[in-house]
N, C-alpha and C. Protein backbone atom coordinates (compact mmCIF):
# COMPACT_ATOMS: atom_id res chain seq x y z
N UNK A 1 0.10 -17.75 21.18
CA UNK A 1 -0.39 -16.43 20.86
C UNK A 1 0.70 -15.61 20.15
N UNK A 2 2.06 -15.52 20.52
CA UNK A 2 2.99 -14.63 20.41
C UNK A 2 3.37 -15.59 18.81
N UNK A 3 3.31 -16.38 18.89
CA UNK A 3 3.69 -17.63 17.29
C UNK A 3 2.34 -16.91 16.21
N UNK A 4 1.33 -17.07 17.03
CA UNK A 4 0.28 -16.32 16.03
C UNK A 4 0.12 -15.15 15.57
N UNK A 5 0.24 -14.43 16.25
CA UNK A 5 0.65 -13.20 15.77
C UNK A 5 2.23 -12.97 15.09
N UNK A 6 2.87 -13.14 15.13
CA UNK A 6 4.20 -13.56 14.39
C UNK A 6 3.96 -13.75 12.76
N UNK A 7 3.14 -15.15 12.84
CA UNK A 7 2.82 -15.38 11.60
C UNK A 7 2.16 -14.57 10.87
N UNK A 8 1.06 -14.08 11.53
CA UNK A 8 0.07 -12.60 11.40
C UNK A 8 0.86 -11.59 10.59
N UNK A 9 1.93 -10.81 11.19
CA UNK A 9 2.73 -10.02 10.86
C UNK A 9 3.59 -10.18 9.62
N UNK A 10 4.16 -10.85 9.30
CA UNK A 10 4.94 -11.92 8.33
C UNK A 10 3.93 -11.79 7.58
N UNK A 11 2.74 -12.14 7.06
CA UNK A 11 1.66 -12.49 5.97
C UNK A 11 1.21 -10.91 6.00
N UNK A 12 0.95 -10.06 6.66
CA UNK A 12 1.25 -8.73 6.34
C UNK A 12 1.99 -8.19 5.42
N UNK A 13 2.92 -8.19 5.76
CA UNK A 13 4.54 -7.71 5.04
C UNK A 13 4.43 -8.39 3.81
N UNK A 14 4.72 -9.50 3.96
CA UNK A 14 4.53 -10.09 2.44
C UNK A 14 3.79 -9.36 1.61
N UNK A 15 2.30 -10.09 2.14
CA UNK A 15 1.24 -9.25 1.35
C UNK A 15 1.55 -8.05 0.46
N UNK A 16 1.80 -7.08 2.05
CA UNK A 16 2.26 -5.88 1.08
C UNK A 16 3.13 -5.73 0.43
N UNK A 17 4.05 -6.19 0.45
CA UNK A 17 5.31 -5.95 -0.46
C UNK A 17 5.05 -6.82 -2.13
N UNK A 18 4.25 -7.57 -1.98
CA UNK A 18 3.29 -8.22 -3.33
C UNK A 18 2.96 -6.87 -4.19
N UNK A 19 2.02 -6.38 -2.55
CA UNK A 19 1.04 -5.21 -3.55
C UNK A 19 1.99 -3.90 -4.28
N UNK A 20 3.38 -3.94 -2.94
CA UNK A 20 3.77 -2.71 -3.84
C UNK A 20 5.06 -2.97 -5.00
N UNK A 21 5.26 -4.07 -4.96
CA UNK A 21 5.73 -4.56 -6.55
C UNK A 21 4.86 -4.46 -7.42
N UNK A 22 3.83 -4.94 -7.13
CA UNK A 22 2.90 -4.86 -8.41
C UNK A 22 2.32 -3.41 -9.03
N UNK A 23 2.37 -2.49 -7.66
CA UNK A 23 1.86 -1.00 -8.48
C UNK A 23 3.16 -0.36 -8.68
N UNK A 24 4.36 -0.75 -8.83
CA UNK A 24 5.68 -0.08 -9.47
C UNK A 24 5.64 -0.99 -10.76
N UNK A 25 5.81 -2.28 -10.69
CA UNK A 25 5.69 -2.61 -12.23
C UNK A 25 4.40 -2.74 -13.19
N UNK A 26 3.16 -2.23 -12.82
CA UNK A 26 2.35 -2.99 -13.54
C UNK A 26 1.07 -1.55 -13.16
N UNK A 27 0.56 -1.18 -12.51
CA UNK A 27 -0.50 -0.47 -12.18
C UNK A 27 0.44 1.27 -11.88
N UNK A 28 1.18 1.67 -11.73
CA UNK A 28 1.77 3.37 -11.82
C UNK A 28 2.02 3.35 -13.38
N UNK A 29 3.22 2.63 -13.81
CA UNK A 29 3.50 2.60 -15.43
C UNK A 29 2.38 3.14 -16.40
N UNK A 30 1.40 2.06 -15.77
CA UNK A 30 0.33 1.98 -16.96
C UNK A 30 -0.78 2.49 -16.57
N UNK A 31 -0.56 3.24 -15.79
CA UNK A 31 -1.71 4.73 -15.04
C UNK A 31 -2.99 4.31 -15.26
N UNK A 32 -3.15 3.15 -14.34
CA UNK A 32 -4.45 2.62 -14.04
C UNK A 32 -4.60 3.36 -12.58
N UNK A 33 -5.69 3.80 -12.36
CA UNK A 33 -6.35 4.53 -10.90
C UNK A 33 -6.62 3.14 -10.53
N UNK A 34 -6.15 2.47 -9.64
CA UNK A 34 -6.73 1.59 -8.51
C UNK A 34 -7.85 1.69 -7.28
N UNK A 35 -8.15 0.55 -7.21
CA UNK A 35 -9.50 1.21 -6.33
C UNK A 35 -8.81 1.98 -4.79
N UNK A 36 -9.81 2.95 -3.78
CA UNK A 36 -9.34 3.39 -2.65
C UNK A 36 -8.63 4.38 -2.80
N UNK A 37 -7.79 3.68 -1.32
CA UNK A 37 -6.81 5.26 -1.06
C UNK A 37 -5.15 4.68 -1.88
N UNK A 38 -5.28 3.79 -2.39
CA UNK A 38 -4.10 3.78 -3.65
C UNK A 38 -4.54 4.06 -5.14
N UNK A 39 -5.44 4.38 -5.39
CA UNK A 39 -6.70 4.95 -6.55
C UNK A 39 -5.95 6.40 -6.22
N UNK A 40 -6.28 6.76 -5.58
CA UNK A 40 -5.91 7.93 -4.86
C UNK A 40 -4.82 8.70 -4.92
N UNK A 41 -4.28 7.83 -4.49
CA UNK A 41 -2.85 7.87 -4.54
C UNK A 41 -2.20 8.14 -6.13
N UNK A 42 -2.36 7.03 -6.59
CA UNK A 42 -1.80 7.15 -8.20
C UNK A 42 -2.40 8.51 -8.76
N UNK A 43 -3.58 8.76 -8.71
CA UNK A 43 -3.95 10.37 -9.22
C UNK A 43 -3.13 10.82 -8.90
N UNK A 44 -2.61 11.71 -7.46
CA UNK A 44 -2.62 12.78 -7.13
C UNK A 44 -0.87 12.59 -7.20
N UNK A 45 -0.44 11.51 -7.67
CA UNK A 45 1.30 10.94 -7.73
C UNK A 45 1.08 11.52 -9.35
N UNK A 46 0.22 11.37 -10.27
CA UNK A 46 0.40 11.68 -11.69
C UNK A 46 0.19 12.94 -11.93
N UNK A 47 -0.92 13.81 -11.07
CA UNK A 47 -1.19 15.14 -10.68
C UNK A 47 0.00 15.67 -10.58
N UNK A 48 0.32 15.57 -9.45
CA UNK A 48 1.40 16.33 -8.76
C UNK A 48 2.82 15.70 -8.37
N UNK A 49 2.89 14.80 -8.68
CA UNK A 49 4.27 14.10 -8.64
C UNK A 49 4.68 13.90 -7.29
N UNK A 50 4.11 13.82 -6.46
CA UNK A 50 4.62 13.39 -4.87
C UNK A 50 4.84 11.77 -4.95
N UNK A 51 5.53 11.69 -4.39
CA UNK A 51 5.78 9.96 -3.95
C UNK A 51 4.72 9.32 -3.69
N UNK A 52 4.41 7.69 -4.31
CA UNK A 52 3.52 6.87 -3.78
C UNK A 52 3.21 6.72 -2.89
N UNK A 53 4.46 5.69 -2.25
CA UNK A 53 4.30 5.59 -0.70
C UNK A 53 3.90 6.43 0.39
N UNK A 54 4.79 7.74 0.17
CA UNK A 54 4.16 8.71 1.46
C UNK A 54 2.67 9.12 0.94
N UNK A 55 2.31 9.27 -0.35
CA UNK A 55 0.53 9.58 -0.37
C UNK A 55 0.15 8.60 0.11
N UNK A 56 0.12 7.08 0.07
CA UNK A 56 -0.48 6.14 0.80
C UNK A 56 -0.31 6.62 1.92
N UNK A 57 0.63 6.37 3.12
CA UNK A 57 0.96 6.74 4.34
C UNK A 57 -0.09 7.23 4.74
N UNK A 58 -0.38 8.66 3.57
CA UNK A 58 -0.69 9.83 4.23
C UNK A 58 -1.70 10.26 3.95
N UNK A 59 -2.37 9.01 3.58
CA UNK A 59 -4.20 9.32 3.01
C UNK A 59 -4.74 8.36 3.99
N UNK A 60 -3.83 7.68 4.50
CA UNK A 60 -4.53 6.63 5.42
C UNK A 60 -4.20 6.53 6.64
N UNK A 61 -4.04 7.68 7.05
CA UNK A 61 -3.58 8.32 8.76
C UNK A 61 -5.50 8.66 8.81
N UNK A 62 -6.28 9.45 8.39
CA UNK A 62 -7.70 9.66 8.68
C UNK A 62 -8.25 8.04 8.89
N UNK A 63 -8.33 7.68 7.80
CA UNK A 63 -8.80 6.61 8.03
C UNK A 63 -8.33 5.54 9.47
N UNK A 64 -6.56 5.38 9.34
CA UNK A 64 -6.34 4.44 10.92
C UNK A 64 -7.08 5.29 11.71
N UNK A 65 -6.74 6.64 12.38
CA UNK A 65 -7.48 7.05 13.31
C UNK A 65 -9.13 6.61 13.75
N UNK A 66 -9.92 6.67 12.64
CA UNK A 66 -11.59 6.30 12.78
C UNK A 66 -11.39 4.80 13.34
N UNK A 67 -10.40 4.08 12.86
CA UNK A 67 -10.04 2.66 12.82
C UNK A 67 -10.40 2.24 14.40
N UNK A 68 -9.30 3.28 14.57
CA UNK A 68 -8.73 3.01 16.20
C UNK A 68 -10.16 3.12 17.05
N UNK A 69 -10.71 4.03 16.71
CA UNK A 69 -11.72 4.63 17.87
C UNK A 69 -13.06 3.39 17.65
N UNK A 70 -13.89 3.46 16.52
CA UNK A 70 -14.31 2.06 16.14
C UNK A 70 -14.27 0.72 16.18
N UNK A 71 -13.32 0.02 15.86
CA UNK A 71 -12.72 -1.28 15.30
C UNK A 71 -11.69 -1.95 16.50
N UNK A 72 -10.80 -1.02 17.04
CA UNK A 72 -10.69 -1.60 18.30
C UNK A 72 -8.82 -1.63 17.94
N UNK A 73 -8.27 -1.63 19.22
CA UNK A 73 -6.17 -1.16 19.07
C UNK A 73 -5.65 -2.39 18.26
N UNK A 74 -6.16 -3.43 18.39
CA UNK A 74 -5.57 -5.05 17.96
C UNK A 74 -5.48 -5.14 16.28
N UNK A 75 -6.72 -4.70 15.81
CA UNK A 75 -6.77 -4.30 14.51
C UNK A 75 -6.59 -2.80 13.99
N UNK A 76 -6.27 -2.10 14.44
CA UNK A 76 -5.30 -0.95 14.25
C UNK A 76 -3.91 -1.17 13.90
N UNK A 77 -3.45 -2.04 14.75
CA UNK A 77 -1.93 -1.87 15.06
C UNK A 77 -1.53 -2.96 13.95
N UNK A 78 -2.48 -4.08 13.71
CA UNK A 78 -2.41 -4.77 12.35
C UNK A 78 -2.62 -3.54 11.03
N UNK A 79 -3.52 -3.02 11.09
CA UNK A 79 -3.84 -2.33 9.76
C UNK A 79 -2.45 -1.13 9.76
N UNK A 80 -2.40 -0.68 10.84
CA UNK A 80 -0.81 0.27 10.32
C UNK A 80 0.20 -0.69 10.14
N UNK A 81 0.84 -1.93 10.51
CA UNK A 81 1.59 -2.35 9.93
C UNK A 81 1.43 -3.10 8.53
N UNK A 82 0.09 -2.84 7.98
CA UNK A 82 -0.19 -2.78 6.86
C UNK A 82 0.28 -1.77 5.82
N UNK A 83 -0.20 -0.82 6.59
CA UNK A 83 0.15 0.84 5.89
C UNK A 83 1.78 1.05 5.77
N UNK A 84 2.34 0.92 6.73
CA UNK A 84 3.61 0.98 7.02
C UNK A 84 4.41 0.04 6.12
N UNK A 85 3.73 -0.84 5.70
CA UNK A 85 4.50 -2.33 4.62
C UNK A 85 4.34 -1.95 3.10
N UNK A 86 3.24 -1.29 2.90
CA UNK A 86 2.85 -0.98 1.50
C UNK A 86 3.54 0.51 1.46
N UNK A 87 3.54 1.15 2.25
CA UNK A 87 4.25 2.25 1.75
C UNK A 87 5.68 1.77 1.62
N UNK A 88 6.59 1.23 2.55
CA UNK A 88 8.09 1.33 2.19
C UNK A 88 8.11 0.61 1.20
N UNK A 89 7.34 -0.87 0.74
CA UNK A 89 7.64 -1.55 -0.30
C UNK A 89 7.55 -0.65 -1.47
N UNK A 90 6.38 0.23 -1.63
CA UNK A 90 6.25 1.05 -2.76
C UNK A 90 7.23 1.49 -3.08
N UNK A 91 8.04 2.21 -2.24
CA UNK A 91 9.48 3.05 -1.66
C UNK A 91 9.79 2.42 -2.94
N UNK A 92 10.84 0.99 -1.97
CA UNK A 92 12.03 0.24 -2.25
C UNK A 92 11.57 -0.21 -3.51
N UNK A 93 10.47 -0.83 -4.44
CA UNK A 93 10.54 -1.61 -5.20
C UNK A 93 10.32 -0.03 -6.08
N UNK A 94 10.35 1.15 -6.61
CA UNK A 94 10.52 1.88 -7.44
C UNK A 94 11.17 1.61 -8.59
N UNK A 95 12.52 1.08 -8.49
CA UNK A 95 13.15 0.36 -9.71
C UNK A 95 12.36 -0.52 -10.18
N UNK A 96 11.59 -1.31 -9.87
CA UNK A 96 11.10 -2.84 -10.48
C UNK A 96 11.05 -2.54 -11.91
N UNK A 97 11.22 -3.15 -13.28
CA UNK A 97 10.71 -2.96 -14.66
C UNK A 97 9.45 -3.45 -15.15
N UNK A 98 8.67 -2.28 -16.12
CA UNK A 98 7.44 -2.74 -16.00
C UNK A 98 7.24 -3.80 -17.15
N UNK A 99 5.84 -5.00 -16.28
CA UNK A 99 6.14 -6.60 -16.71
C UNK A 99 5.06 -6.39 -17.73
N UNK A 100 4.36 -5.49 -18.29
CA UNK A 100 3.54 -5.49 -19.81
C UNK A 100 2.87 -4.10 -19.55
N UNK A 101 2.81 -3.43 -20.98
CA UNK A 101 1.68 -2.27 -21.28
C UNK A 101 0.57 -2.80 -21.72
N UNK A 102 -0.02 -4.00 -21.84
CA UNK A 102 -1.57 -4.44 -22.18
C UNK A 102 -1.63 -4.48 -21.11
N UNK A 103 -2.83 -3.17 -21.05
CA UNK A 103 -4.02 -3.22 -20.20
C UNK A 103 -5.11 -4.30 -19.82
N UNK A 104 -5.16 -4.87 -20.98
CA UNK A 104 -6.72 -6.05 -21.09
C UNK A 104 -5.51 -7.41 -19.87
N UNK A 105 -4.48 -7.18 -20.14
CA UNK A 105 -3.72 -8.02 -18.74
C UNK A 105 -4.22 -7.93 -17.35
């Protein structure tokens, strides 16, 4: 159980840290609105210039909450260390250089 979830966690992180390389080099640059609450995000980061990561964070505190009460603590506590992975990666990978301006990419 404790090996499974391990691995669980690990493929999380990854994951996210995929996703937030890819919207520092490839999807913020080239001010594509992504779907959701990182859609979202990129607006209101091009709007108003607040940080990625904490608008993610912080568009998706409503949402964990409904999570929790619905869906149940096991998949909560997965989906915030979701939230929690895509935001700092967003953070940290800020430097990345962007890998093309074609869109039709």
């Amino acid at each position: 159980m404790f090996w499974q979830e391990l691995k669980r966690a690990l493929a999380i992180i990854f994951g996210s840290t995929l996703v937030g390389a890819a919207l520092n080099s490839f999807i913020v640059p080239n001010r594509i609105a992504d779907g959701g609450v990182t859609g979202a995000a990129v607006i209101l980061h091009y709007l108003f210039g607040f940080p990625m990561g904490w608008l993610i964070a912080a568009l998706n505190v409503p949402i964990f909450l409904v999570g929790i009460k619905f869906i149940g603590r096991r998949f909560a506590l997965r989906s915030l260390l979701g939230v929690i992975s895509v935001s700092l990666a967003v953070e940290l990978t800020r430097g990345l250089p962007v890998v093309t301006r074609d869109l039709l990419l």
